[in-house]
PDB file of N, CA and C in Angstrom:
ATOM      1  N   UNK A   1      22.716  -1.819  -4.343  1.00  0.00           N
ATOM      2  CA  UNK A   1      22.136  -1.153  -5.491  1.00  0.00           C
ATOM      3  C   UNK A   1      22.207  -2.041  -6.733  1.00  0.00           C
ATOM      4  N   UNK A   2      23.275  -2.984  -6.765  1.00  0.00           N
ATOM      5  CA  UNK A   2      23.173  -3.682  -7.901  1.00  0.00           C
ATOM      6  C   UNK A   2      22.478  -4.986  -8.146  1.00  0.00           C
ATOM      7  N   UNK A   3      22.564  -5.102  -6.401  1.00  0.00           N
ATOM      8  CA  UNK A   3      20.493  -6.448  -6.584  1.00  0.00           C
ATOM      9  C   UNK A   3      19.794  -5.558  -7.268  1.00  0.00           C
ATOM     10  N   UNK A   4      19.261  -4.759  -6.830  1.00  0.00           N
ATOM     11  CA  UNK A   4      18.479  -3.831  -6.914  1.00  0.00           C
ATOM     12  C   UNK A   4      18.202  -3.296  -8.954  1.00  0.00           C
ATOM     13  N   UNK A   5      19.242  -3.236 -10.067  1.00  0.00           N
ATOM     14  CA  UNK A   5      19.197  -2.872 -10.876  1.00  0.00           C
ATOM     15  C   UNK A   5      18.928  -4.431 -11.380  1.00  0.00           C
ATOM     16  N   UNK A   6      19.608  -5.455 -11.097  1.00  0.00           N
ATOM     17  CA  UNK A   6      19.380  -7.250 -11.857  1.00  0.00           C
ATOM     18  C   UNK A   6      18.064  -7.064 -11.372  1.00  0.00           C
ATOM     19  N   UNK A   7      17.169  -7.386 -10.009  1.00  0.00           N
ATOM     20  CA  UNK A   7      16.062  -7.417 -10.058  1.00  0.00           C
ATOM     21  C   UNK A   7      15.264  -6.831 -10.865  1.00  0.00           C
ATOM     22  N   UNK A   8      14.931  -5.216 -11.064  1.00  0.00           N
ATOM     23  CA  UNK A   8      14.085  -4.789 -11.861  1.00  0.00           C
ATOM     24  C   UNK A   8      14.486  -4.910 -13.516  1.00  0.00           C
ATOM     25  N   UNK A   9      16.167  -5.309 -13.579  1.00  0.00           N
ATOM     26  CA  UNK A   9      16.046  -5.926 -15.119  1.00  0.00           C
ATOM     27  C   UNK A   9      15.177  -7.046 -15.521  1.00  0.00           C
ATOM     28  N   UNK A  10      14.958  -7.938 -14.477  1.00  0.00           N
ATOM     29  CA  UNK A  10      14.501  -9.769 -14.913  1.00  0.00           C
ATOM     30  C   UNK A  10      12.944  -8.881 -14.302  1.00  0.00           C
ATOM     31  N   UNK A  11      12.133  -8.000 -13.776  1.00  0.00           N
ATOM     32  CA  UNK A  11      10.793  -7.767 -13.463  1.00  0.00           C
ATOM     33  C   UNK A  11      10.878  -7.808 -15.227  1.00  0.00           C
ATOM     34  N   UNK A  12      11.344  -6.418 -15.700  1.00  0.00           N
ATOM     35  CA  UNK A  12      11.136  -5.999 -17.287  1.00  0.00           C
ATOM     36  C   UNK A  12      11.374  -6.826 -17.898  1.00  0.00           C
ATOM     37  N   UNK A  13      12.215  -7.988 -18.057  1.00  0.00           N
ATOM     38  CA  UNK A  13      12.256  -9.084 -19.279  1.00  0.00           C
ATOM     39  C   UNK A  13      11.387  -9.642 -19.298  1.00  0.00           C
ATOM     40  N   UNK A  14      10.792  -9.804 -17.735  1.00  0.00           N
ATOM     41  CA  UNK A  14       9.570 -10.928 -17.860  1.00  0.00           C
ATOM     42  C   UNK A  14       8.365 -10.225 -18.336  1.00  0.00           C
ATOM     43  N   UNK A  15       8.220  -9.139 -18.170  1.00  0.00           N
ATOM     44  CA  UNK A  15       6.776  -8.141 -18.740  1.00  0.00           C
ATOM     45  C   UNK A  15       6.882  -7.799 -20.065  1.00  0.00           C
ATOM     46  N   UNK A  16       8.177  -7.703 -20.223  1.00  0.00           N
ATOM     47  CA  UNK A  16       7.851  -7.716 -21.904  1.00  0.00           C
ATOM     48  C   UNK A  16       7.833  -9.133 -22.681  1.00  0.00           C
ATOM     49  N   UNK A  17       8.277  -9.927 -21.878  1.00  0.00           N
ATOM     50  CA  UNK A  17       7.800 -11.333 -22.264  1.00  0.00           C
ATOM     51  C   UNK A  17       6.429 -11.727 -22.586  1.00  0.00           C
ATOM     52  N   UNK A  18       5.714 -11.544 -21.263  1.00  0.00           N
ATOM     53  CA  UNK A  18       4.346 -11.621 -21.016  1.00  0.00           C
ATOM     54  C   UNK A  18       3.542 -10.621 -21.927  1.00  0.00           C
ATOM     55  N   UNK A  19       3.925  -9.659 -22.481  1.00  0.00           N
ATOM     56  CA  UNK A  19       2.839  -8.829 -23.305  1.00  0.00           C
ATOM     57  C   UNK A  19       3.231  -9.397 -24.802  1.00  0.00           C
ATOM     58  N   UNK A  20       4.246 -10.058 -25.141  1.00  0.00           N
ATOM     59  CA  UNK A  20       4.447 -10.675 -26.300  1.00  0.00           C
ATOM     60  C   UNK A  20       4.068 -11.862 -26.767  1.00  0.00           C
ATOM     61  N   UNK A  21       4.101 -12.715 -25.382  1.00  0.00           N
ATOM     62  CA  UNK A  21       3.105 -13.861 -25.413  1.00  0.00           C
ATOM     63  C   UNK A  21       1.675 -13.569 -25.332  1.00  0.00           C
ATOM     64  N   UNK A  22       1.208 -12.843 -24.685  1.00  0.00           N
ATOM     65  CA  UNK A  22      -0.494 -12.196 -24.836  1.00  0.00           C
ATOM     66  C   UNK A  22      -0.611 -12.236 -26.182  1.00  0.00           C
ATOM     67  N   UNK A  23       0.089 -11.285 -26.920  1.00  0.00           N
ATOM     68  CA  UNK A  23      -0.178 -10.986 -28.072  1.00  0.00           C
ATOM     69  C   UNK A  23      -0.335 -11.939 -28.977  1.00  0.00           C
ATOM     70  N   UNK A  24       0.782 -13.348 -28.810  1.00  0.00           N
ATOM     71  CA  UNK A  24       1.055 -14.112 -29.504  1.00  0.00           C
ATOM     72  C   UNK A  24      -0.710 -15.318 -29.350  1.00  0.00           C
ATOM     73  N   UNK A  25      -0.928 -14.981 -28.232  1.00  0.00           N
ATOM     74  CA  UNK A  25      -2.391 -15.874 -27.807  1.00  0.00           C
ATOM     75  C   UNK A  25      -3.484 -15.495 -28.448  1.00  0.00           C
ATOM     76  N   UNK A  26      -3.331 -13.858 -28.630  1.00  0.00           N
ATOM     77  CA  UNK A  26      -3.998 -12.988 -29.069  1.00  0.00           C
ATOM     78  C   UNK A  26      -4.354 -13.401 -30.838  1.00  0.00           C
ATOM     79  N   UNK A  27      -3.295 -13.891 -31.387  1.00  0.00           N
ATOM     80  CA  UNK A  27      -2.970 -13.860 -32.615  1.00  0.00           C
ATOM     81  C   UNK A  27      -3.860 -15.150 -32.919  1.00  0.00           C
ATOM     82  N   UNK A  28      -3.720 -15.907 -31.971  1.00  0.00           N
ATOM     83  CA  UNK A  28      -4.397 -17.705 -32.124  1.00  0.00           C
ATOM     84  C   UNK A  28      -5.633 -17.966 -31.893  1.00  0.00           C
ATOM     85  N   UNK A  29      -6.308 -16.967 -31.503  1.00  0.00           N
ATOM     86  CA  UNK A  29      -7.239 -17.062 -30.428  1.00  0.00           C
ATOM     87  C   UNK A  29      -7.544 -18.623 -29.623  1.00  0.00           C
ATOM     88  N   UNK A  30      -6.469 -17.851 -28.407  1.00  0.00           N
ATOM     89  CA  UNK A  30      -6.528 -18.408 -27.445  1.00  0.00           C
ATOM     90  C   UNK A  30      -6.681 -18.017 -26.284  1.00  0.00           C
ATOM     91  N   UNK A  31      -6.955 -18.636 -25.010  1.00  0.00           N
ATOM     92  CA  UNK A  31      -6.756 -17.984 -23.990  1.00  0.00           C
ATOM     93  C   UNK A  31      -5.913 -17.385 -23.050  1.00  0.00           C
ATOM     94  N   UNK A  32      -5.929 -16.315 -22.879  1.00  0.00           N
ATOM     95  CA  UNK A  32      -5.359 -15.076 -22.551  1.00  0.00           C
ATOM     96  C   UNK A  32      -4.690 -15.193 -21.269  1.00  0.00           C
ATOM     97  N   UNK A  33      -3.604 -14.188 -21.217  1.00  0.00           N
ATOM     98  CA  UNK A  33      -3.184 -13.812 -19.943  1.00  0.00           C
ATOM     99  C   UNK A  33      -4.279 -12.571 -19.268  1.00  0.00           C
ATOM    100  N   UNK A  34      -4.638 -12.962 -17.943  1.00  0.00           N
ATOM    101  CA  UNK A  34      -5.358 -12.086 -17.533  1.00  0.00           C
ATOM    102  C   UNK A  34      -4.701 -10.433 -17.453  1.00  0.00           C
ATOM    103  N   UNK A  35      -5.283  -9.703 -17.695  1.00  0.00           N
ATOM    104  CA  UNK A  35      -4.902  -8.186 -17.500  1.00  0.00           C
ATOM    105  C   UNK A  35      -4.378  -7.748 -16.248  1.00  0.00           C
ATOM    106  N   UNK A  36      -4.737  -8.433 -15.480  1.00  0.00           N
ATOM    107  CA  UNK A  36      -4.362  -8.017 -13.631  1.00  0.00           C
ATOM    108  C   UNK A  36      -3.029  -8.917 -13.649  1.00  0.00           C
ATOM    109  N   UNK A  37      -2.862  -9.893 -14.344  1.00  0.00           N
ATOM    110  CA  UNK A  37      -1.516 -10.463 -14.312  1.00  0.00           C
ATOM    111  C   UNK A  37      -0.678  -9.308 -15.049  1.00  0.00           C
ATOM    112  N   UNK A  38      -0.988  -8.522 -16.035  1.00  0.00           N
ATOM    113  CA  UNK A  38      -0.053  -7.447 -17.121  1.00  0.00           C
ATOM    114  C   UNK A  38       0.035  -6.802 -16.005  1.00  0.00           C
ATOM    115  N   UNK A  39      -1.200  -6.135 -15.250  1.00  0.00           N
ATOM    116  CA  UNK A  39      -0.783  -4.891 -15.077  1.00  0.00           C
ATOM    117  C   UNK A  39       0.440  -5.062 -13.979  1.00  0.00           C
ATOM    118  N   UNK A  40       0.059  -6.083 -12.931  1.00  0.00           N
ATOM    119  CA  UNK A  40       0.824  -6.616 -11.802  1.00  0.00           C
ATOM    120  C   UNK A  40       2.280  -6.713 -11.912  1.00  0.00           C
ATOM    121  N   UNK A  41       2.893  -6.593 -13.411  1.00  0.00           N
ATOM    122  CA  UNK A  41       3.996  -6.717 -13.434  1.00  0.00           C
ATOM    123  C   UNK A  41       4.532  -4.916 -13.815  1.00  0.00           C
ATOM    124  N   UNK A  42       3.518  -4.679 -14.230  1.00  0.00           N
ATOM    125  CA  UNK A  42       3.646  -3.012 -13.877  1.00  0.00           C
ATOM    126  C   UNK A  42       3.794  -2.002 -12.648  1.00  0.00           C
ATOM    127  N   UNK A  43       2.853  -3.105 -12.242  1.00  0.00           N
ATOM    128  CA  UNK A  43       3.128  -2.354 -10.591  1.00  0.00           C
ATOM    129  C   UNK A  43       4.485  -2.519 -10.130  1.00  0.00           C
ATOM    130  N   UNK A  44       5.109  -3.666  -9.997  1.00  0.00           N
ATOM    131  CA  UNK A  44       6.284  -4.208  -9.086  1.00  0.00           C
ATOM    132  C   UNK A  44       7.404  -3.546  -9.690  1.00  0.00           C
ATOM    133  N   UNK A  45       7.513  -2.837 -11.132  1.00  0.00           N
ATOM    134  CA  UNK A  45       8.392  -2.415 -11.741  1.00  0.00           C
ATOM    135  C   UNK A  45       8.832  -2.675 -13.147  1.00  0.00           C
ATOM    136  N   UNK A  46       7.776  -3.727 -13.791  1.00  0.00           N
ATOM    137  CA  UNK A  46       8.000  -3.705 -15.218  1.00  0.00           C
ATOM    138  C   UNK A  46       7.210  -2.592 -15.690  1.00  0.00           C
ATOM    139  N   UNK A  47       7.332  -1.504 -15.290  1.00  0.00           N
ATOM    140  CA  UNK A  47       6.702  -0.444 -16.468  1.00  0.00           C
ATOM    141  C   UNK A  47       7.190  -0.506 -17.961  1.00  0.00           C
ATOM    142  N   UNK A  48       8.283  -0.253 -17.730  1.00  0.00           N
ATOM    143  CA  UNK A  48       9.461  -0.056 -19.326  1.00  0.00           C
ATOM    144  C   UNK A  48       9.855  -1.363 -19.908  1.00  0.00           C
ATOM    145  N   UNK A  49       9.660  -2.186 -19.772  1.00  0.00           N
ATOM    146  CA  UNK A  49       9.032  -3.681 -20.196  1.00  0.00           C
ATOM    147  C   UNK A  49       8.083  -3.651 -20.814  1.00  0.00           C
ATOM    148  N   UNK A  50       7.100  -3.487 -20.359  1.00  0.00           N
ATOM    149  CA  UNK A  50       5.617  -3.539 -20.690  1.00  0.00           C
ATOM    150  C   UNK A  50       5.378  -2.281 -21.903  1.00  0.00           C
ATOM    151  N   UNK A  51       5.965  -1.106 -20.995  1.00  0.00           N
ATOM    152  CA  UNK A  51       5.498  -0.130 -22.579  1.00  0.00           C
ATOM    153  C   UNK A  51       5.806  -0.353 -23.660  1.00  0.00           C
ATOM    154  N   UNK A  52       7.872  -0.701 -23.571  1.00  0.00           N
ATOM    155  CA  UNK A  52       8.272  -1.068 -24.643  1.00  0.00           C
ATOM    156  C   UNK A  52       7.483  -2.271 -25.836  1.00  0.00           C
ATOM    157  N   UNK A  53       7.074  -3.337 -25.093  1.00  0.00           N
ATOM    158  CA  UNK A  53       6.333  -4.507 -25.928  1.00  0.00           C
ATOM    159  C   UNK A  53       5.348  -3.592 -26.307  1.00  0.00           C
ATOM    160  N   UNK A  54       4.095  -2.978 -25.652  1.00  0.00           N
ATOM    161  CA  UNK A  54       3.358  -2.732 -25.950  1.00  0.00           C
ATOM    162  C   UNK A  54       3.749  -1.790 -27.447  1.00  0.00           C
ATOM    163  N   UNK A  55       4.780  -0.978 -27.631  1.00  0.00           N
ATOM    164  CA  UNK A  55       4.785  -0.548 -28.848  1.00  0.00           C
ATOM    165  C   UNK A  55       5.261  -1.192 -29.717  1.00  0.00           C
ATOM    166  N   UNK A  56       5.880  -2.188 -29.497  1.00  0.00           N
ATOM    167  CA  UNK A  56       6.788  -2.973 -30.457  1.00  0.00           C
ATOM    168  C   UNK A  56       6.251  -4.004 -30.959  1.00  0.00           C
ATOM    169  N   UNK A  57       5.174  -4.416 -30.387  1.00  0.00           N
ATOM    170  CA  UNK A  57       4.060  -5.698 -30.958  1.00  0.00           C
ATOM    171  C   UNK A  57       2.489  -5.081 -30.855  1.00  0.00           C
ATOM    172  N   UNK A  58       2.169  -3.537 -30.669  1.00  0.00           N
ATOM    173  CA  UNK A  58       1.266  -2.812 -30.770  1.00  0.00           C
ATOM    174  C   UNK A  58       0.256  -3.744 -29.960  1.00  0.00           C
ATOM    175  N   UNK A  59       0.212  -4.150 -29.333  1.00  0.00           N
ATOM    176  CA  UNK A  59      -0.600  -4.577 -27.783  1.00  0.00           C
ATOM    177  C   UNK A  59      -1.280  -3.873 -26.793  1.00  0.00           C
ATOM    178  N   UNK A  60      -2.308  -3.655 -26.611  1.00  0.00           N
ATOM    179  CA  UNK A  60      -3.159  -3.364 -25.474  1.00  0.00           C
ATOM    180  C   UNK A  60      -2.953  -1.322 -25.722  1.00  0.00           C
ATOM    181  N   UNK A  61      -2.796  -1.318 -26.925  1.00  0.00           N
ATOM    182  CA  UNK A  61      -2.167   0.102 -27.013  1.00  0.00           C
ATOM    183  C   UNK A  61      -4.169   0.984 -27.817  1.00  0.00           C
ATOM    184  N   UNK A  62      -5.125   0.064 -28.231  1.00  0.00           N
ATOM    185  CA  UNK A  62      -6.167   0.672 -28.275  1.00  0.00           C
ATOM    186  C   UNK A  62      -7.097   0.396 -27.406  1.00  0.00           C
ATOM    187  N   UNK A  63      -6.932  -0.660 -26.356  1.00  0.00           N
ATOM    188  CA  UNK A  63      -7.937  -0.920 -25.294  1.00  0.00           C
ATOM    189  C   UNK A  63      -7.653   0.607 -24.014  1.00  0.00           C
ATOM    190  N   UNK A  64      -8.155   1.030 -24.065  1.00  0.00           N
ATOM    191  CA  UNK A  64      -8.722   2.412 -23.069  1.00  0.00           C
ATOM    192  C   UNK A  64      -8.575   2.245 -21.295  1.00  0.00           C
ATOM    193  N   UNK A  65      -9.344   1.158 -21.283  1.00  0.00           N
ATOM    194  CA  UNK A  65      -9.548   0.974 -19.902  1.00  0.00           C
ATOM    195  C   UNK A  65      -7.993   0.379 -19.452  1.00  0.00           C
ATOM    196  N   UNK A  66      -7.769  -0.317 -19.643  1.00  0.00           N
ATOM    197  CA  UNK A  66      -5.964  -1.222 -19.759  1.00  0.00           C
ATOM    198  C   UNK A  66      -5.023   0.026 -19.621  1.00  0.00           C
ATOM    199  N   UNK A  67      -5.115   1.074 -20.683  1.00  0.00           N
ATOM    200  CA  UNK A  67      -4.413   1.921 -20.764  1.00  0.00           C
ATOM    201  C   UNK A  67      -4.187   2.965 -19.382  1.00  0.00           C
ATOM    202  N   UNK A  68      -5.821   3.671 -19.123  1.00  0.00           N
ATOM    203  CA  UNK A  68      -5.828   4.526 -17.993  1.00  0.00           C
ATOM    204  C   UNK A  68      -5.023   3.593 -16.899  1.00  0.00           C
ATOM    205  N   UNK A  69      -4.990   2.491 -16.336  1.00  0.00           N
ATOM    206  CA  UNK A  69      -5.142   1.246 -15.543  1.00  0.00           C
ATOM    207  C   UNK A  69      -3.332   2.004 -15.573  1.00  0.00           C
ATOM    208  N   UNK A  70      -2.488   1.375 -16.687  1.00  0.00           N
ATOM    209  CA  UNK A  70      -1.255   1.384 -16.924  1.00  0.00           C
ATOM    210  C   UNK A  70      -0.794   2.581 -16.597  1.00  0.00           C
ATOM    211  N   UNK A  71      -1.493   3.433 -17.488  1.00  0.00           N
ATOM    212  CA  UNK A  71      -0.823   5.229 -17.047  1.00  0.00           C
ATOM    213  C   UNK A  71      -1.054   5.758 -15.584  1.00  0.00           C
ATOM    214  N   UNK A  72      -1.965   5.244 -14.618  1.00  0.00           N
ATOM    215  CA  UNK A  72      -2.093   5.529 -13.002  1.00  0.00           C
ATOM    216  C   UNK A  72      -1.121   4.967 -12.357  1.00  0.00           C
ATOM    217  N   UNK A  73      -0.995   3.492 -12.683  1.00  0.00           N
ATOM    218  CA  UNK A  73       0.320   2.738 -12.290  1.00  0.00           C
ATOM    219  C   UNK A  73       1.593   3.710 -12.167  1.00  0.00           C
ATOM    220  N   UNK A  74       1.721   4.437 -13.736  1.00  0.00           N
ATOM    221  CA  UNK A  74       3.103   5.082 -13.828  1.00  0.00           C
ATOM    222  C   UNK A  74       3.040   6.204 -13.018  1.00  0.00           C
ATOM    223  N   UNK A  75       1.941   6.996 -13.377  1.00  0.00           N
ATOM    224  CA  UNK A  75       1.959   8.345 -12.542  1.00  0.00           C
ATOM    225  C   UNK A  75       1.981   8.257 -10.756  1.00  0.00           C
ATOM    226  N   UNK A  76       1.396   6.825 -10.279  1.00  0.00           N
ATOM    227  CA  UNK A  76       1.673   6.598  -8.779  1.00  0.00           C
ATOM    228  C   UNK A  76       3.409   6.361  -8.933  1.00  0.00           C
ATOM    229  N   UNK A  77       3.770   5.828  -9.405  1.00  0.00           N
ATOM    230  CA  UNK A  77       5.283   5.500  -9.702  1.00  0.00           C
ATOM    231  C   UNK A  77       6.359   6.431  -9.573  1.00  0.00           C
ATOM    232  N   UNK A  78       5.791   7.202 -10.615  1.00  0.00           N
ATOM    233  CA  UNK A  78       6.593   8.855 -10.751  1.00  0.00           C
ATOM    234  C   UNK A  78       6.326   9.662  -9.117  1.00  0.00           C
ATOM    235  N   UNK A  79       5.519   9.494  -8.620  1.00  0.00           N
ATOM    236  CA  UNK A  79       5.291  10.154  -8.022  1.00  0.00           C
ATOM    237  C   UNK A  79       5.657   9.883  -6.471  1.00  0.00           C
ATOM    238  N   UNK A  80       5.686   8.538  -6.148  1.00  0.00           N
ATOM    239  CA  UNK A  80       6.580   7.870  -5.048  1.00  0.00           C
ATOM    240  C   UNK A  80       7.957   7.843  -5.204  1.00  0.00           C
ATOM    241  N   UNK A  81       8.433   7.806  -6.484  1.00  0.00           N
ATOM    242  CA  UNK A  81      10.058   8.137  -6.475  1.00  0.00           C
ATOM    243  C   UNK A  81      10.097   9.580  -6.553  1.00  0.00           C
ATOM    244  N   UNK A  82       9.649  10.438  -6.786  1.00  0.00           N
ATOM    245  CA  UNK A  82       9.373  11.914  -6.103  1.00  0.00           C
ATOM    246  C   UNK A  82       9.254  11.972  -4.965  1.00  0.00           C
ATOM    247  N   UNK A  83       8.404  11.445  -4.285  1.00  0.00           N
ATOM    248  CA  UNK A  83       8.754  11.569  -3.001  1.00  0.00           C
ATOM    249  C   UNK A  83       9.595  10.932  -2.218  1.00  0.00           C
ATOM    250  N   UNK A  84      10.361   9.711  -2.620  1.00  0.00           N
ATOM    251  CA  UNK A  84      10.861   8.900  -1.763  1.00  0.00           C
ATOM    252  C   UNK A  84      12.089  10.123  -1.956  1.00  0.00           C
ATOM    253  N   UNK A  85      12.935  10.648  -3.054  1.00  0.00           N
ATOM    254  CA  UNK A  85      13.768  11.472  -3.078  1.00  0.00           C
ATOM    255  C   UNK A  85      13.669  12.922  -2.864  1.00  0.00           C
ATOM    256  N   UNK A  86      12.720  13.548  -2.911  1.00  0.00           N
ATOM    257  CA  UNK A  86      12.633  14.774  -2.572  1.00  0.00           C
ATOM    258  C   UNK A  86      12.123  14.529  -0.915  1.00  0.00           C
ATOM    259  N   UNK A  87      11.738  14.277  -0.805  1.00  0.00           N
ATOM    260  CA  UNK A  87      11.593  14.384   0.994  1.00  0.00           C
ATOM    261  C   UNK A  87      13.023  13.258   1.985  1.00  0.00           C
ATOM    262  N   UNK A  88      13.820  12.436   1.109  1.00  0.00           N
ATOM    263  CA  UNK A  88      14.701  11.964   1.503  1.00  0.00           C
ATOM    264  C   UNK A  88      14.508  10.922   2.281  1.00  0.00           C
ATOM    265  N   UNK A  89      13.296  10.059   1.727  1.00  0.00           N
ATOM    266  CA  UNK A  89      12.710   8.897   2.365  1.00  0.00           C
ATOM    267  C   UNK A  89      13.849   7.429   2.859  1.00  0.00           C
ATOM    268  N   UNK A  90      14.840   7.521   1.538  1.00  0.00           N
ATOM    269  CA  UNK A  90      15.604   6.611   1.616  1.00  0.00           C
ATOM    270  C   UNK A  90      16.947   6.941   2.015  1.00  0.00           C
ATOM    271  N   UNK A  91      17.194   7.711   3.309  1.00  0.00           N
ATOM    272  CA  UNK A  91      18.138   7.961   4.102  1.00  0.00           C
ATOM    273  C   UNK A  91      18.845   6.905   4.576  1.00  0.00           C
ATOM    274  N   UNK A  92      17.636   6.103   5.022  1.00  0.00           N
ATOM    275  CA  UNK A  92      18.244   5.047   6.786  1.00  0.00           C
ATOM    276  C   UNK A  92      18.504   3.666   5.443  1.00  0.00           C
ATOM    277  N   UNK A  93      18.324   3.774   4.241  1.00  0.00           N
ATOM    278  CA  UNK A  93      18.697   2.234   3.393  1.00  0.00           C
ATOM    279  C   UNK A  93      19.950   2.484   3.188  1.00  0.00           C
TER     280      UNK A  93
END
């Protein structure tokens, strides 16, 4: 369990890394981190990484499409750790 908590700490450092450097590219106009690279680190488990930057350097917080993209991510999220624990998926780990 405690791989398990270091891993998804260093997923989130690096996603809130990456949405701070976007931003920072953002600021220069330069070229960008692709969006499928953001969201990708959402998927694997930087959610709370990613949101956090996103409010704290106000990033990707009026683009729409990015957003729905991010909030499906979470709600599949929420909803597999719902099930992995309410149906008792992670017995045999």
């Amino acid at each position: 369990m405690t791989f398990l908590f270091y891993l998804f700490l260093i997923i989130n450092v690096i996603a809130f890394i990456l949405i701070a450097y976007d931003k920072n590219l953002a600021k220069n106009h330069k070229r960008r981190i692709p969006e499928r690279t953001l969201l990708l680190f959402v998927l694997i488990g930087g959610t709370i990484g990613s949101g956090i930057a996103m409010q704290i350097f106000r990033h990707k917080t009026a683009k729409r499409s990015y957003l729905l993209k991010f909030w499906g991510i979470v709600i599949l999220q929420i909803l597999l750790l719902y099930a992995f624990y309410h149906f008792d998926l992670g017995r045999e780990l």
